[in-house]
Protein backbone atom coordinates (compact mmCIF):
# COMPACT_ATOMS: atom_id res chain seq x y z
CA UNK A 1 -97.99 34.88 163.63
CA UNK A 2 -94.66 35.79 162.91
CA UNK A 3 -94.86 39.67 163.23
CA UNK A 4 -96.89 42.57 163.10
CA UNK A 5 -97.61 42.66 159.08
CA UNK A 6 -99.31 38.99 159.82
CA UNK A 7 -102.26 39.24 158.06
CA UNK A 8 -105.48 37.68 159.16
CA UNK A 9 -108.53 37.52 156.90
CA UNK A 10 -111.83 38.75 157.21
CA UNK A 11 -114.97 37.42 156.15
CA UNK A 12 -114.64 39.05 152.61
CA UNK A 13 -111.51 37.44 152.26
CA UNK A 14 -109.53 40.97 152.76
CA UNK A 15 -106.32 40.63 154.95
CA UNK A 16 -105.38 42.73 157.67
CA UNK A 17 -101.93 43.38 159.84
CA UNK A 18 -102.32 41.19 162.99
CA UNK A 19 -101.37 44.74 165.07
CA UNK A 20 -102.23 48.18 164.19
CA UNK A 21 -101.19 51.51 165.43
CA UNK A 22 -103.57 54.02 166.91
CA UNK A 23 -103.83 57.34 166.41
CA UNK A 24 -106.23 58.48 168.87
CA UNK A 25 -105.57 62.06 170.06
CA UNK A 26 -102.59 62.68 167.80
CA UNK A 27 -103.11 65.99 166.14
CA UNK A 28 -103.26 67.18 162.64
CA UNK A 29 -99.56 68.66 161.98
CA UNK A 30 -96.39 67.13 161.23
CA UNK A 31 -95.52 65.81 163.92
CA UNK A 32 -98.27 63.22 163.62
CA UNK A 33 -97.12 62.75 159.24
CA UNK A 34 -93.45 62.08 160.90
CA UNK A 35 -95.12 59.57 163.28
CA UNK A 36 -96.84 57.75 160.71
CA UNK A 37 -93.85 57.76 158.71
CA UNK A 38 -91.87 56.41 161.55
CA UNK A 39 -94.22 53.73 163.15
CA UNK A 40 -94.24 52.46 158.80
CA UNK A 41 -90.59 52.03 158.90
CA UNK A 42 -91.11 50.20 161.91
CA UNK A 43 -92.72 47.35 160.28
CA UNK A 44 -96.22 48.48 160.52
CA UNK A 45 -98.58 48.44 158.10
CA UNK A 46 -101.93 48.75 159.64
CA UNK A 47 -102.85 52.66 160.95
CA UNK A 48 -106.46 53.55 162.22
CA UNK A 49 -107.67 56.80 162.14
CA UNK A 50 -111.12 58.08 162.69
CA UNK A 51 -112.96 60.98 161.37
CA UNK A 52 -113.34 62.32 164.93
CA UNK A 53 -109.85 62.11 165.65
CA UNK A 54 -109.80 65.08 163.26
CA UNK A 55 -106.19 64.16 161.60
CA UNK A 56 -106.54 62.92 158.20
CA UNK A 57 -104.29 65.23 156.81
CA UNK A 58 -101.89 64.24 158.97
CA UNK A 59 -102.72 60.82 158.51
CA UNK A 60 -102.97 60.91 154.76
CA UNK A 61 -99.95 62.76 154.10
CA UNK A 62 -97.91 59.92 156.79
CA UNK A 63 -99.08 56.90 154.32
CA UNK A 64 -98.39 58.64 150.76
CA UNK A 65 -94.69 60.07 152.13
CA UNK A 66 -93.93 56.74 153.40
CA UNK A 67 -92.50 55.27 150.17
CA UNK A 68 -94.54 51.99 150.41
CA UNK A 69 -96.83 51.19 147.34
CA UNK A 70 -100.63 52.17 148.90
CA UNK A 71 -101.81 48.20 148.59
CA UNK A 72 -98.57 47.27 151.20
CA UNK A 73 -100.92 49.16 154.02
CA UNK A 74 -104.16 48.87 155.85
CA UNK A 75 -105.92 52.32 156.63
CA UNK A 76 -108.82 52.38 158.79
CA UNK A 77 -111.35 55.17 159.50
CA UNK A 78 -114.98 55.62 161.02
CA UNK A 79 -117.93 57.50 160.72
CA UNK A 80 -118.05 60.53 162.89
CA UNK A 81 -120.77 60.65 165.05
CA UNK A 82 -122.86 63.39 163.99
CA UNK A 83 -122.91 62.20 160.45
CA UNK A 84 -124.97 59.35 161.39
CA UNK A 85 -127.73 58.62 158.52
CA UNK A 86 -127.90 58.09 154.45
CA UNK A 87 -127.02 61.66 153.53
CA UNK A 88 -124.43 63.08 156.01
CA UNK A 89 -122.56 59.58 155.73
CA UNK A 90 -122.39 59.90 151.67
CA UNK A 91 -120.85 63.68 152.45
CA UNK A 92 -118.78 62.90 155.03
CA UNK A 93 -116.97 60.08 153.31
CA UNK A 94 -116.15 62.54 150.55
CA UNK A 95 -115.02 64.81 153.09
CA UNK A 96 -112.44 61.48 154.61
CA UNK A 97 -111.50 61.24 151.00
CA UNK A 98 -110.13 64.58 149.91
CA UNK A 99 -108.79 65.00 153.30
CA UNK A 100 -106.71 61.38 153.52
CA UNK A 101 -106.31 62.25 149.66
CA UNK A 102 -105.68 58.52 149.25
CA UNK A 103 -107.54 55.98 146.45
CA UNK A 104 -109.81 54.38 148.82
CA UNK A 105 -109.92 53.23 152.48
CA UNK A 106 -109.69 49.75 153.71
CA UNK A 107 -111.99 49.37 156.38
CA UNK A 108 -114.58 51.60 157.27
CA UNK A 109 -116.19 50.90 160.76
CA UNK A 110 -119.34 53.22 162.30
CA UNK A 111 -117.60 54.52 165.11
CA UNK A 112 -120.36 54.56 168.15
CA UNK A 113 -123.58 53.26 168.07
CA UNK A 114 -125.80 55.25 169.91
CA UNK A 115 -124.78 58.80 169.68
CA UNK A 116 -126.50 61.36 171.90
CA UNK A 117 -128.05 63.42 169.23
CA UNK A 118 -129.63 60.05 167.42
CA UNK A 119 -130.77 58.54 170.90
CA UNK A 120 -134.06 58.48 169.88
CA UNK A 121 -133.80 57.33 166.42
CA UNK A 122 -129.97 55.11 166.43
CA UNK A 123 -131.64 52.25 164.69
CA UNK A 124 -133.18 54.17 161.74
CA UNK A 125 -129.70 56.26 161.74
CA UNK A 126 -127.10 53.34 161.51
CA UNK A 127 -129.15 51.20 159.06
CA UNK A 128 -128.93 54.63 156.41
CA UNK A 129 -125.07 54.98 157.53
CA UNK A 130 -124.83 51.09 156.85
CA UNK A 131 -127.04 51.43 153.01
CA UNK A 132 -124.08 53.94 152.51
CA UNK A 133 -121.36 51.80 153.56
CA UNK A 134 -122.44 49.22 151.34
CA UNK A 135 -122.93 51.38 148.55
CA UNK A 136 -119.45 52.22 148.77
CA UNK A 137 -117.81 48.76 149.83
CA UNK A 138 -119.72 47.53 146.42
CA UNK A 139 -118.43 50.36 144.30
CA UNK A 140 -114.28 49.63 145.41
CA UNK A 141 -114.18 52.86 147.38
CA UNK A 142 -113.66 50.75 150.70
CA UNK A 143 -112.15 47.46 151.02
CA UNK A 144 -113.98 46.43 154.07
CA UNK A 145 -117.22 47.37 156.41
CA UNK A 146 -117.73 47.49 160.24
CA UNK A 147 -118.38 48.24 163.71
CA UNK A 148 -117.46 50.00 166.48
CA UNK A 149 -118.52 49.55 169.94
CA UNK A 150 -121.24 48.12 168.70
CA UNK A 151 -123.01 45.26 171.33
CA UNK A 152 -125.07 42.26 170.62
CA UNK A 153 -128.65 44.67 170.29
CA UNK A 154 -126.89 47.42 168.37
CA UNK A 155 -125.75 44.49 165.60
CA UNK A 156 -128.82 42.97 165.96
CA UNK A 157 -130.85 45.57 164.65
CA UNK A 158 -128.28 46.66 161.86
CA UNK A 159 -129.21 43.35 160.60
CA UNK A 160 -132.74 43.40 160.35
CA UNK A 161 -131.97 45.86 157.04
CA UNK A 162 -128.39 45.19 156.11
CA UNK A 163 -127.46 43.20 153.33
CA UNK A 164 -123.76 42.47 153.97
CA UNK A 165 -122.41 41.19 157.36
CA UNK A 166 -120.11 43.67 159.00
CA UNK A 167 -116.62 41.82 158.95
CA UNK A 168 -114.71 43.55 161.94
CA UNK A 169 -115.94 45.21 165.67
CA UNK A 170 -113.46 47.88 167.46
CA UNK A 171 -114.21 46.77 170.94
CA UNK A 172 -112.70 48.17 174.08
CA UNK A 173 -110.37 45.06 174.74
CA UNK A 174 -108.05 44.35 177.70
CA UNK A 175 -107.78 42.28 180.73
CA UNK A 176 -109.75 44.88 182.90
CA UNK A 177 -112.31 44.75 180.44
CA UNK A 178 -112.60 41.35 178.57
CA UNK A 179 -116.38 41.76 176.83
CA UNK A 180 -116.86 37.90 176.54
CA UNK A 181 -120.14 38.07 175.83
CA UNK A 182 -120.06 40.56 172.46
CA UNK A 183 -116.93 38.83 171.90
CA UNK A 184 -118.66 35.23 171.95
CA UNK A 185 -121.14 37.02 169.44
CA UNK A 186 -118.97 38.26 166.75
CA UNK A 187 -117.13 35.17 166.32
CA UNK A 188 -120.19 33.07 166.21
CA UNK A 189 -120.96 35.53 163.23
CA UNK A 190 -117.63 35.50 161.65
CA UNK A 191 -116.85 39.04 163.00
CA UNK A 192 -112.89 40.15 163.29
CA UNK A 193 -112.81 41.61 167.08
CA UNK A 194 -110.27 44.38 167.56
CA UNK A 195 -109.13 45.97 170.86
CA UNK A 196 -109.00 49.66 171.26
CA UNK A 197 -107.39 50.87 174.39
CA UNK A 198 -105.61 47.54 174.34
CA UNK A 199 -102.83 49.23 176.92
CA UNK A 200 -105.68 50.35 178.79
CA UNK A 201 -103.87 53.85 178.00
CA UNK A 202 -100.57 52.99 180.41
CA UNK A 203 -103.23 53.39 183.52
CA UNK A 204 -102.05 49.73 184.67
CA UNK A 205 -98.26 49.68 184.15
CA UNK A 206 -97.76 49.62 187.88
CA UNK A 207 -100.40 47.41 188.82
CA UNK A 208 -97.86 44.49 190.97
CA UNK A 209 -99.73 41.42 189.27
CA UNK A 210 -98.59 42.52 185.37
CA UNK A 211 -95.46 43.53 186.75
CA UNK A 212 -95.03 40.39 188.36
CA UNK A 213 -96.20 38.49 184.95
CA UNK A 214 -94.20 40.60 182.63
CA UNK A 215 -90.97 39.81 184.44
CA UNK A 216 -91.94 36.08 183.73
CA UNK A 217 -91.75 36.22 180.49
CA UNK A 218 -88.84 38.85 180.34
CA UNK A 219 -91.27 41.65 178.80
CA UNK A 220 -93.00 44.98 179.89
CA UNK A 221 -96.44 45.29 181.22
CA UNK A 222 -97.07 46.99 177.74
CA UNK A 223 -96.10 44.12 175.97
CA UNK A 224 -97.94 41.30 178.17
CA UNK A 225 -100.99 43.78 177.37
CA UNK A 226 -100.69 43.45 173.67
CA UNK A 227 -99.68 40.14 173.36
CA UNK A 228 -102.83 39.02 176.05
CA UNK A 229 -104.67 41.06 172.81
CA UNK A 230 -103.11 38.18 170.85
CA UNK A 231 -103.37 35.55 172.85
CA UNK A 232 -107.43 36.13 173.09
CA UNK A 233 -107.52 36.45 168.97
CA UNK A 234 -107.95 40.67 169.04
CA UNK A 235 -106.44 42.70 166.65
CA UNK A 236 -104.73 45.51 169.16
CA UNK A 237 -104.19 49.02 167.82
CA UNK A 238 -101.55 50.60 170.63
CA UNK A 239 -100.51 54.49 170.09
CA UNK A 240 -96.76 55.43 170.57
CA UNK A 241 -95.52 58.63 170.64
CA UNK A 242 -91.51 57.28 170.14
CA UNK A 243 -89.73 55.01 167.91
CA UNK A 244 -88.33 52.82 171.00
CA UNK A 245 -92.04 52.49 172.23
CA UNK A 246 -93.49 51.65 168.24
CA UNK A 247 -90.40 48.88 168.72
CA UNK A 248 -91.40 47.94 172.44
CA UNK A 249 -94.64 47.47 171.31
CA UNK A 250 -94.11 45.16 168.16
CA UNK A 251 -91.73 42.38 170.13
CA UNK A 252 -94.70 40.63 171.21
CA UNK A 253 -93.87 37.67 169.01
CA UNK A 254 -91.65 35.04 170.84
CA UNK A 255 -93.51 34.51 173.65
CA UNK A 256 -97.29 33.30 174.79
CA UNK A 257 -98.97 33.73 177.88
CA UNK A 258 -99.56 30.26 180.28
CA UNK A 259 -102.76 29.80 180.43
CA UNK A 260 -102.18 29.55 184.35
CA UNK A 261 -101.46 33.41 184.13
CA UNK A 262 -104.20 34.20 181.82
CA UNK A 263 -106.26 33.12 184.72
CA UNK A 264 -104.34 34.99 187.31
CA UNK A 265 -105.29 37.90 185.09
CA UNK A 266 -108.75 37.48 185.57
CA UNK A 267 -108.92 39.44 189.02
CA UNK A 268 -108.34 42.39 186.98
CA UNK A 269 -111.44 42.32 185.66
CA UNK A 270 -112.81 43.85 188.62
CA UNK A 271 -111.93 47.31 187.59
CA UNK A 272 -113.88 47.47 184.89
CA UNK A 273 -114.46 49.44 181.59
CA UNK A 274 -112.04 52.70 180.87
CA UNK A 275 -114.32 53.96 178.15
CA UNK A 276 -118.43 55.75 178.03
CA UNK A 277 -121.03 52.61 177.61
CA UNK A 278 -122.40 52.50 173.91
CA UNK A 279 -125.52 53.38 175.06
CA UNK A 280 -124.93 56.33 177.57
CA UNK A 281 -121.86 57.77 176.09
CA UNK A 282 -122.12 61.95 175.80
CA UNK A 283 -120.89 62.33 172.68
């Protein structure tokens, strides 16, 4: 990997930009189109939205004003969770589509899988939002199906009716937080793992033991984060709110972390999760 437009490939033979930039919380005006615009002419060409982030527009309008062809970027979204099922999937995608107003979407992932209004019924509910997922991957309309958040059981059970492996799971990913064991899973399945909250949202830029590491290796904490996303074969998706930070964050490419320090890391895993649990989240 070279830089951030490094493609890896997924199962389906698809490529997708080794980084990505997140647009979690960003609204839907134009200060989020000039964003996308600006984080493009960075040098990235991988942007994930989400139906629930409620900025398509925003989102849309960033990728067609950015003068690139729409094949030279990646373009992410997921299923919202109320929309969960056949039906309200099939709508809701139309809705993604008029309001990203873009030819089709790249990857597609179901964004939680056990929302609280389909508690009692998440199985039956993601295997009709997965039928429509592969309806659409088959008909061109999306380049690429997956997960979100979605742990060993949750996959397991998409499975027992799905007819096409999903090729990438959005994991919360960082060295607080490492997931080995859904991680383990997906790549025994051929799964692309990508790390949301891979900066575990700046919370840990003064913790002494990153600082100490960063300085190592003449970077920031932010970058040892992302490039420990790297390191562990993730797919990060930081947010920046700057063009120095969209910068900061892609120089993650002329260094590696020592193993030795990867271990040191470890401790950190103490603190725990930053994110709701699949399975309990209130949403």
């Amino acid at each position: 990997m070279k830089n951030i437009q490094y493609k890896k490939i997924l199962s389906n033979g698809v490529g997708i930009p080794c980084v990505g930039y997140g647009t979690w919380k960003l609204a839907n005006n134009d200060t989020t189109v000039n964003l996308i615009k600006t984080a493009i002419d960075c040098g990235y060409r991988h942007i994930d939205t989400a139906a629930g982030y409620d900025n398509h527009v925003a989102v849309g309008k960033g990728v067609r004003e950015s003068g690139l062809k729409r094949d030279e970027l990646f373009v992410t979204s997921k299923l919202n969770n109320p929309n969960h099922g056949y039906d309200k999937t099939m709508k809701e995608f139309d809705k993604n589509m008029t309001e990203l107003d873009i030819d089709y979407i790249d990857l597609h992932l179901i964004h939680w899988p056990n929302p609280i209004m389909f508690r009692d019924n998440w199985k039956e509910a993601n295997a009709g939002s997965w039928k429509a997922f592969e309806e659409l991957y088959n008909k061109g309309l999306i380049k690429a199906i997956g997960l979100s958040n979605f742990l060993e059981h949750h996959i397991d059970a998409l499975m027992e009716t799905a007819t096409i492996t999903p090729m990438v799971n959005q994991l919360e990913l960082h060295p607080l937080y490492p997931q080995k064991d859904i991680v383990k899973y997906c790549r025994d399945n051929n799964i692309l793992v990508e790390a949301w909250s891979p900066m575990v949202a700046g919370d840990v830029f003064d913790n002494p033991l990153l600082i100490e590491i960063a300085k190592k290796y003449n970077k920031s904490v932010a970058q040892l984060l992302l490039r420990w996303s790297l390191d562990h074969n993730f797919i990060p998706l930081p947010k920046a709110s700057n063009k120095s930070r969209m910068i900061e964050n892609a120089d993650i490419f002329d260094f590696t972390i020592d193993k030795d320090d990867i271990e040191k890391m470890t401790v950190l895993e103490a603190l725990g999760r930053r994110g709701a649990h699949p399975d309990t989240a209130t949403f």
